[in-house]
C-alpha atoms as a PDB file:
ATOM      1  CA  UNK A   1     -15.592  -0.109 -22.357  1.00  0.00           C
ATOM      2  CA  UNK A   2     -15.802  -3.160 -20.695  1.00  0.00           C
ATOM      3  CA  UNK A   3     -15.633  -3.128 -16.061  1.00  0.00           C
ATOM      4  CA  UNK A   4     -12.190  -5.328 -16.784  1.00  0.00           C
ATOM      5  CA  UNK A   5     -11.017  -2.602 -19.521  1.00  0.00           C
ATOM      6  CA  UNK A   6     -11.652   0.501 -17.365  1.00  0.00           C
ATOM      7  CA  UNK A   7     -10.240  -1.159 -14.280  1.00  0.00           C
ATOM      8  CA  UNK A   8      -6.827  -1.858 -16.144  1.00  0.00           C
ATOM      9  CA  UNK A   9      -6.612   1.241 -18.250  1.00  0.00           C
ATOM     10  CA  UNK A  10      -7.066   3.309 -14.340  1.00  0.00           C
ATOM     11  CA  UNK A  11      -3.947   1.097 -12.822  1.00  0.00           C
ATOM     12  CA  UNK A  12      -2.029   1.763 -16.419  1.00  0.00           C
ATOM     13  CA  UNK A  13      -2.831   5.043 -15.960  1.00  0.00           C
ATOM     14  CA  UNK A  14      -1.103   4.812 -12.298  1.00  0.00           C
ATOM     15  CA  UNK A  15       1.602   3.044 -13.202  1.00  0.00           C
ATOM     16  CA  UNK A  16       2.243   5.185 -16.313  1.00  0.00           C
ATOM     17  CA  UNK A  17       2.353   8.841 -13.690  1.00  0.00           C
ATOM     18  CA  UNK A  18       4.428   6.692 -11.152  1.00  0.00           C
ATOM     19  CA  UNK A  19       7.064   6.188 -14.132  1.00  0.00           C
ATOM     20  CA  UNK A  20       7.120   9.843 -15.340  1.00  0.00           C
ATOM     21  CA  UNK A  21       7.836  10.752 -11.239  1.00  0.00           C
ATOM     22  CA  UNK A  22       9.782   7.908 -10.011  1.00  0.00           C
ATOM     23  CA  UNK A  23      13.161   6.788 -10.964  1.00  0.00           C
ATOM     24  CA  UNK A  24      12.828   3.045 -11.016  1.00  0.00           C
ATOM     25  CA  UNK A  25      10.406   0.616  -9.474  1.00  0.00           C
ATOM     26  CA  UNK A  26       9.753  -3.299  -9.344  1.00  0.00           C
ATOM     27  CA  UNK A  27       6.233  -4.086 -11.261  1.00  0.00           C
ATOM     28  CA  UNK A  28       4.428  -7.109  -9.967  1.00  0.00           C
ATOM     29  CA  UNK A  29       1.265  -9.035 -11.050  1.00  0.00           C
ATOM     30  CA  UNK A  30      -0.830 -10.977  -8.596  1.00  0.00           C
ATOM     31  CA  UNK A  31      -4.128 -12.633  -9.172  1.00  0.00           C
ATOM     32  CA  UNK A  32      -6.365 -12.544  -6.013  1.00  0.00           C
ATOM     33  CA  UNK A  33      -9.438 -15.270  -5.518  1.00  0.00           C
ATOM     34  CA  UNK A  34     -11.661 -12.895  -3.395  1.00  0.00           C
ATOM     35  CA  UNK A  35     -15.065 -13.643  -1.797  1.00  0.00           C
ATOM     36  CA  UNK A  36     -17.534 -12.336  -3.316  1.00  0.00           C
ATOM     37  CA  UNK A  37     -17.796  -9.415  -0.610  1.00  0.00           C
ATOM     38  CA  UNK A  38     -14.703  -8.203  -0.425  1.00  0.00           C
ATOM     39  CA  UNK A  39     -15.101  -8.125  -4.618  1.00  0.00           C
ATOM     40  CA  UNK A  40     -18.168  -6.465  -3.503  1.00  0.00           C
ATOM     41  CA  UNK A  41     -16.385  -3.409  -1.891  1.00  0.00           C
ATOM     42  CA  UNK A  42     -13.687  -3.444  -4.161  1.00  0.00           C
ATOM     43  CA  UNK A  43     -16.430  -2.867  -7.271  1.00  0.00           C
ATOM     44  CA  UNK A  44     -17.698  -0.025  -4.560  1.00  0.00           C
ATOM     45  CA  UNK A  45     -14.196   1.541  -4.418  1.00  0.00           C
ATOM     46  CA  UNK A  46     -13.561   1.278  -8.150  1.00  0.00           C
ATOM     47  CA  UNK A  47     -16.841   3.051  -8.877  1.00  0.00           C
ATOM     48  CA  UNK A  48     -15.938   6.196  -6.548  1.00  0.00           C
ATOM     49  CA  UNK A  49     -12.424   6.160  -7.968  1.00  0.00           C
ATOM     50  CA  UNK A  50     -11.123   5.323  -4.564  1.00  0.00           C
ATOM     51  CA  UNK A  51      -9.754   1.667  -5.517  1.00  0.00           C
ATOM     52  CA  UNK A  52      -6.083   0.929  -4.687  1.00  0.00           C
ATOM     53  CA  UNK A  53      -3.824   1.367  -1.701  1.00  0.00           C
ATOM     54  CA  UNK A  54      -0.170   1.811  -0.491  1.00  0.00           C
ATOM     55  CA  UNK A  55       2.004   1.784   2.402  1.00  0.00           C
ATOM     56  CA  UNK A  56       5.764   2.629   3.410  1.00  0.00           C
ATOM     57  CA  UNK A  57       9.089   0.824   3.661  1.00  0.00           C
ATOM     58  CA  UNK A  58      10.185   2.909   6.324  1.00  0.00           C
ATOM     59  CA  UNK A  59      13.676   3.603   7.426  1.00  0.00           C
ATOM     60  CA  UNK A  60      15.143   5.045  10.198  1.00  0.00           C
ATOM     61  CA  UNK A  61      18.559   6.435  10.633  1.00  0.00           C
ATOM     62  CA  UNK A  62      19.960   3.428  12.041  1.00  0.00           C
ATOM     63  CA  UNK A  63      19.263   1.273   8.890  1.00  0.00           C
ATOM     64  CA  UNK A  64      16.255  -0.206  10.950  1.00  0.00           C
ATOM     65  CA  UNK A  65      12.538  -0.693   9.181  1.00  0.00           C
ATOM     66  CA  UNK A  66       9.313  -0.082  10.466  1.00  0.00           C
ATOM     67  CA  UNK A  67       6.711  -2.970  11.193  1.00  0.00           C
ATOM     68  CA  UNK A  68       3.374  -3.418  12.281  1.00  0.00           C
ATOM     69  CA  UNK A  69       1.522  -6.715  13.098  1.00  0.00           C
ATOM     70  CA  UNK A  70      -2.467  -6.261  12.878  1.00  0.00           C
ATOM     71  CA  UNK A  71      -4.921  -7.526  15.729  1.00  0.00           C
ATOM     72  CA  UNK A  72      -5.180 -11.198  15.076  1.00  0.00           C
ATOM     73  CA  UNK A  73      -2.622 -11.601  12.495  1.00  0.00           C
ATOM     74  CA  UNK A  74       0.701 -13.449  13.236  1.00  0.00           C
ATOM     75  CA  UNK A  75       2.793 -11.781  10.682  1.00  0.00           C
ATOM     76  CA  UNK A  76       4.267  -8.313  10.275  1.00  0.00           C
ATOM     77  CA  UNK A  77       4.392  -5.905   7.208  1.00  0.00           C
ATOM     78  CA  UNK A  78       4.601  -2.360   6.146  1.00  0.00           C
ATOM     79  CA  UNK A  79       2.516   0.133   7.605  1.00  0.00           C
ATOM     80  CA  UNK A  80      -0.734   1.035   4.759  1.00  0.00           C
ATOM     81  CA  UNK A  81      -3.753   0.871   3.559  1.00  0.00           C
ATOM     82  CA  UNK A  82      -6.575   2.149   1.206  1.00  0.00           C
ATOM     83  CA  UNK A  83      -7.305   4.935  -0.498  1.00  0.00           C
ATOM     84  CA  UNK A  84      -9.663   7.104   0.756  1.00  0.00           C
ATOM     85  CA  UNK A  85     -11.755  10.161  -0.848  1.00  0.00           C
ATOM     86  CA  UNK A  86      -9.341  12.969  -1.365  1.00  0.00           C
ATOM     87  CA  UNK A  87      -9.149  15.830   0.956  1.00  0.00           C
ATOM     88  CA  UNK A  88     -10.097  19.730  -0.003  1.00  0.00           C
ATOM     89  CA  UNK A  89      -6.322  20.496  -0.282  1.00  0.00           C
ATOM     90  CA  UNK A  90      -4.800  17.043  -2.143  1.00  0.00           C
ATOM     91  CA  UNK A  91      -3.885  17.987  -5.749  1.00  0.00           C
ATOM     92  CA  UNK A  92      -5.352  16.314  -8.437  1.00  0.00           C
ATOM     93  CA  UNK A  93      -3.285  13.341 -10.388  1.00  0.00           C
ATOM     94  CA  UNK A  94      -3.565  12.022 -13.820  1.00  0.00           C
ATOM     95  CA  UNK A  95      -6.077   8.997 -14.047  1.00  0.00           C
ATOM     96  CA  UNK A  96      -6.615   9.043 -10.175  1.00  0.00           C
ATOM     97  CA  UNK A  97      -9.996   8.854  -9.823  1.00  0.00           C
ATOM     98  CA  UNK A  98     -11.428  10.659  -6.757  1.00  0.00           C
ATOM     99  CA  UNK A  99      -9.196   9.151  -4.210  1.00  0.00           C
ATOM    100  CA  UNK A 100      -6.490  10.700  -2.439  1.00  0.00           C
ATOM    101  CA  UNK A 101      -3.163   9.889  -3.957  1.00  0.00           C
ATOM    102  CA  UNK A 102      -1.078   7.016  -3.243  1.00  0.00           C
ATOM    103  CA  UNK A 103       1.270   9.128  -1.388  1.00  0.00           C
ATOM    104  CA  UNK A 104      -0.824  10.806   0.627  1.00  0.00           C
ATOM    105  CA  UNK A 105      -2.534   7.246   1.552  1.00  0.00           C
ATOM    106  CA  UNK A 106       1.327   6.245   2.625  1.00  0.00           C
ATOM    107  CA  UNK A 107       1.469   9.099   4.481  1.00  0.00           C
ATOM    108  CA  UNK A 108      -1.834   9.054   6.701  1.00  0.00           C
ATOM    109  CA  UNK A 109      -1.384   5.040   7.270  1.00  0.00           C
ATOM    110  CA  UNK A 110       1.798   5.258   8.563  1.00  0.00           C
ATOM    111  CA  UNK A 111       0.949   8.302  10.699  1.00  0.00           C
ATOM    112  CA  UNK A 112      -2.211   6.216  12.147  1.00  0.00           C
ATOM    113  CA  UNK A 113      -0.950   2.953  12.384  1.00  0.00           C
ATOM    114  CA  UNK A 114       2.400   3.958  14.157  1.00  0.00           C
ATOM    115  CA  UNK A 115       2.239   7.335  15.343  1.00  0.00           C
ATOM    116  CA  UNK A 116       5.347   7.838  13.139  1.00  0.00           C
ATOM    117  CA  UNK A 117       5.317  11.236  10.501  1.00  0.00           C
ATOM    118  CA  UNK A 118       7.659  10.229   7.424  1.00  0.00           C
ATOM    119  CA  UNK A 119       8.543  11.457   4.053  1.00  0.00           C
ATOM    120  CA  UNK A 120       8.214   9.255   0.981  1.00  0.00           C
ATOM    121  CA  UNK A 121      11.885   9.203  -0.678  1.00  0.00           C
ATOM    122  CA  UNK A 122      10.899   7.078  -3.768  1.00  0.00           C
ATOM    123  CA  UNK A 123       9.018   3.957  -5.082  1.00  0.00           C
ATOM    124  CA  UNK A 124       9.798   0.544  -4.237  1.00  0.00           C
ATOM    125  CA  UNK A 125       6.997  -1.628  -6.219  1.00  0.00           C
ATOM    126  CA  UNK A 126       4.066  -1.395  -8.146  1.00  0.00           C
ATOM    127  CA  UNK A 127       1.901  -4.482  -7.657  1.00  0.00           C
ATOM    128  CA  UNK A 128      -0.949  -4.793 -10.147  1.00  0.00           C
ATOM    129  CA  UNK A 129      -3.621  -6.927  -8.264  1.00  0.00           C
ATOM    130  CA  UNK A 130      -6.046  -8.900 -11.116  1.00  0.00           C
ATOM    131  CA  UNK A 131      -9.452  -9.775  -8.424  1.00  0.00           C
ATOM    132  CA  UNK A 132     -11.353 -12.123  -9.179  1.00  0.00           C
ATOM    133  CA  UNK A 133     -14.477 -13.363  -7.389  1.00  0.00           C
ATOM    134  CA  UNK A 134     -13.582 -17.023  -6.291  1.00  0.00           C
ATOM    135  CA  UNK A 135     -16.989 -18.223  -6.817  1.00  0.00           C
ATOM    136  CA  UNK A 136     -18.263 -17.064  -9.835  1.00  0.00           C
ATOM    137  CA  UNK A 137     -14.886 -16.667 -12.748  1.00  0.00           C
ATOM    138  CA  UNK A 138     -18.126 -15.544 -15.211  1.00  0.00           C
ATOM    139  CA  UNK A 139     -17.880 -12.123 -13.118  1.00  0.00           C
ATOM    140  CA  UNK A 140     -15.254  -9.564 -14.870  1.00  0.00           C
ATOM    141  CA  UNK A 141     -12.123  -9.140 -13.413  1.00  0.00           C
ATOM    142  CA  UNK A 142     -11.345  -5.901 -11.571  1.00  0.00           C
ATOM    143  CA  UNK A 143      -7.878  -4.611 -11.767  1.00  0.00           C
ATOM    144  CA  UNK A 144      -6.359  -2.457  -8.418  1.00  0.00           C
ATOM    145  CA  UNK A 145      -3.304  -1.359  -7.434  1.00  0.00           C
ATOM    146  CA  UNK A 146      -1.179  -1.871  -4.692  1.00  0.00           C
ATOM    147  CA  UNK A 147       2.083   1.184  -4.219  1.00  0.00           C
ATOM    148  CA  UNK A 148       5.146   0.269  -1.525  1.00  0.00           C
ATOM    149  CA  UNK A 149       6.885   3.814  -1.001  1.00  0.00           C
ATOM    150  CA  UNK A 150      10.428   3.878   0.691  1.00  0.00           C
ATOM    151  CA  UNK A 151      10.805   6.475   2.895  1.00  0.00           C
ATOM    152  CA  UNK A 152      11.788   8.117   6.189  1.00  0.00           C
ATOM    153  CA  UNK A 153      10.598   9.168   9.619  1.00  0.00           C
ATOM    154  CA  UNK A 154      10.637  13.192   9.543  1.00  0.00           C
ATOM    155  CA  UNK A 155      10.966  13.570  13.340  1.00  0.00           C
ATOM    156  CA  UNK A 156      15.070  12.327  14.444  1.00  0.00           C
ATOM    157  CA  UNK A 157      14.071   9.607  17.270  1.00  0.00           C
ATOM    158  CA  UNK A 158      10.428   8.865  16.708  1.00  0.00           C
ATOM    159  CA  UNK A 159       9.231   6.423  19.321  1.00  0.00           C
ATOM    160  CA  UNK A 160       5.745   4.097  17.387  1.00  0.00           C
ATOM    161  CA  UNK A 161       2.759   3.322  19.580  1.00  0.00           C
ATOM    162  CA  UNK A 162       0.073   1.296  17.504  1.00  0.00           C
ATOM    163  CA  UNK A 163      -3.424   2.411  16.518  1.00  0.00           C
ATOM    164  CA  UNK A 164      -5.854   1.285  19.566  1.00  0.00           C
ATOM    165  CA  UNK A 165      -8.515  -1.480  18.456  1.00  0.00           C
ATOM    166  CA  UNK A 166      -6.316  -2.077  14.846  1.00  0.00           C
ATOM    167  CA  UNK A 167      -2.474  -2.310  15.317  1.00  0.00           C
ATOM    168  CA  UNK A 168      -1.126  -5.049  17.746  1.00  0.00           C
ATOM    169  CA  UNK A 169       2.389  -3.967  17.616  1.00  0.00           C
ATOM    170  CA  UNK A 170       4.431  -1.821  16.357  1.00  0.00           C
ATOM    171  CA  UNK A 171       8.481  -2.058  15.838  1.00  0.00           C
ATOM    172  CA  UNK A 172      11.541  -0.794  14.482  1.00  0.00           C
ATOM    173  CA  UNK A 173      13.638  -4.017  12.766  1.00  0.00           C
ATOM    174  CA  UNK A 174      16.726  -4.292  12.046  1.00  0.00           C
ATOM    175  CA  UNK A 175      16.502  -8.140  10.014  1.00  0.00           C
ATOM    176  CA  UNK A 176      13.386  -9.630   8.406  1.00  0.00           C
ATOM    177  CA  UNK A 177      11.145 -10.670  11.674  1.00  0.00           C
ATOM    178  CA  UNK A 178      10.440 -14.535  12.034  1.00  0.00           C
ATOM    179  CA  UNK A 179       6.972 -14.316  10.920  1.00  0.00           C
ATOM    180  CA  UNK A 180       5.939 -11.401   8.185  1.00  0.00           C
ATOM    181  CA  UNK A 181       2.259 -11.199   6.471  1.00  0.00           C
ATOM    182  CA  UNK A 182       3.482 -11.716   2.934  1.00  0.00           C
ATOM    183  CA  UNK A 183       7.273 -12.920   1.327  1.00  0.00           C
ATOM    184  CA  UNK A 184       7.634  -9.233  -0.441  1.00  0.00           C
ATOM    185  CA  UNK A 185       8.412  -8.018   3.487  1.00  0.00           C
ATOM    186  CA  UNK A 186      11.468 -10.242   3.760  1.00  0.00           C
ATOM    187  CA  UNK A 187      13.094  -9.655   0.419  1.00  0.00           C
ATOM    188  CA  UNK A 188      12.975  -6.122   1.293  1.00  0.00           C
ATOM    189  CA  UNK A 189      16.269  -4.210   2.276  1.00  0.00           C
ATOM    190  CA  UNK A 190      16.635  -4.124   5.571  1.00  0.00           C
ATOM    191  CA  UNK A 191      20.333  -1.745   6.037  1.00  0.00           C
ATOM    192  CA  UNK A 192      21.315  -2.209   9.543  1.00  0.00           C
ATOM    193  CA  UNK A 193      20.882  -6.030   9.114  1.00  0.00           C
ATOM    194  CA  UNK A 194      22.213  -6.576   5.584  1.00  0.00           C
END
């Protein structure tokens, strides 16, 4: 089996345990030109089974969402990030690979980006991400996958700080900020504004 082949049957397999737990869920795929090191470290992650990432729409109980804005970056998204190795206690998933599941990955990013504990209520999207090495198309393509959670904080009034050296800001919003990383943060729901 082919680097491409393996790649896309691990995010089928993803998306294919996502639909036997989750009600209903947007699927989206992107093609990302990468340099060649970040294709680099995403080959790296792929071959420890630790490829992929996710984050949380979070909600509080006045219908407002949950924002960060990274050091040096203008815009602001959902709280997330990668996988990482799983921990002794994580359960094993179908077709996971050795990473931690994308749950758990919510979880922990939110927790260290914002300081804020939540639950995951359900799935928002599924992105597929096709990468590509933007200068050299003979190299294969290596499929990831990219989970958006909704979900809320666990504690009644929880008050963010960011994660020193990482996070420049942290919010609760109650309408799409000015300025947001990527479109898919705006088209969001955002309750208390909409």
């Amino acid at each position: 089996m082919t680097l491409t082949e393996s790649s896309r049957e691990r995010v089928d397999g993803w998306i294919a345990d996502f639909a036997d737990r989750y009600d209903s869920f947007a699927r989206v795929e992107e093609r990302w030109e990468m340099s060649p090191g970040y294709y680099e470290r995403t080959l790296e992650r792929f071959e420890r089974g630790e490829n992929g990432g996710a984050g949380i729409h979070v909600t509080n109980d006045a219908g407002e969402v949950l924002l960060v804005r990274d050091k040096g970056d203008e815009g602001w998204v959902d709280p997330g990030g990668k996988r990482e190795s799983r921990g002794a206690s994580e359960a094993k998933r179908p077709a996971s690979g050795a990473g931690e599941s994308f749950e758990a990955t919510a979880r922990r990013e939110t927790r260290e980006e914002t300081g804020v504990e939540c639950e995951v209520t359900g799935l928002f999207s599924a992105r597929t991400i096709k990468i590509v090495d933007e200068t050299d198309p003979g190299r294969p393509t290596l499929y990831s996958l990219i989970a958006i959670f909704t979900g809320e904080p666990v504690a009644d009034d929880p008050t963010p700080r960011p994660r020193e050296g990482e996070i420049a800001a942290v919010d609760w919003f109650d309408a799409p900020p000015e300025t947001v990383g990527y479109s898919a943060v705006a088209e969001r729901p955002f309750p208390s504004g909409n």
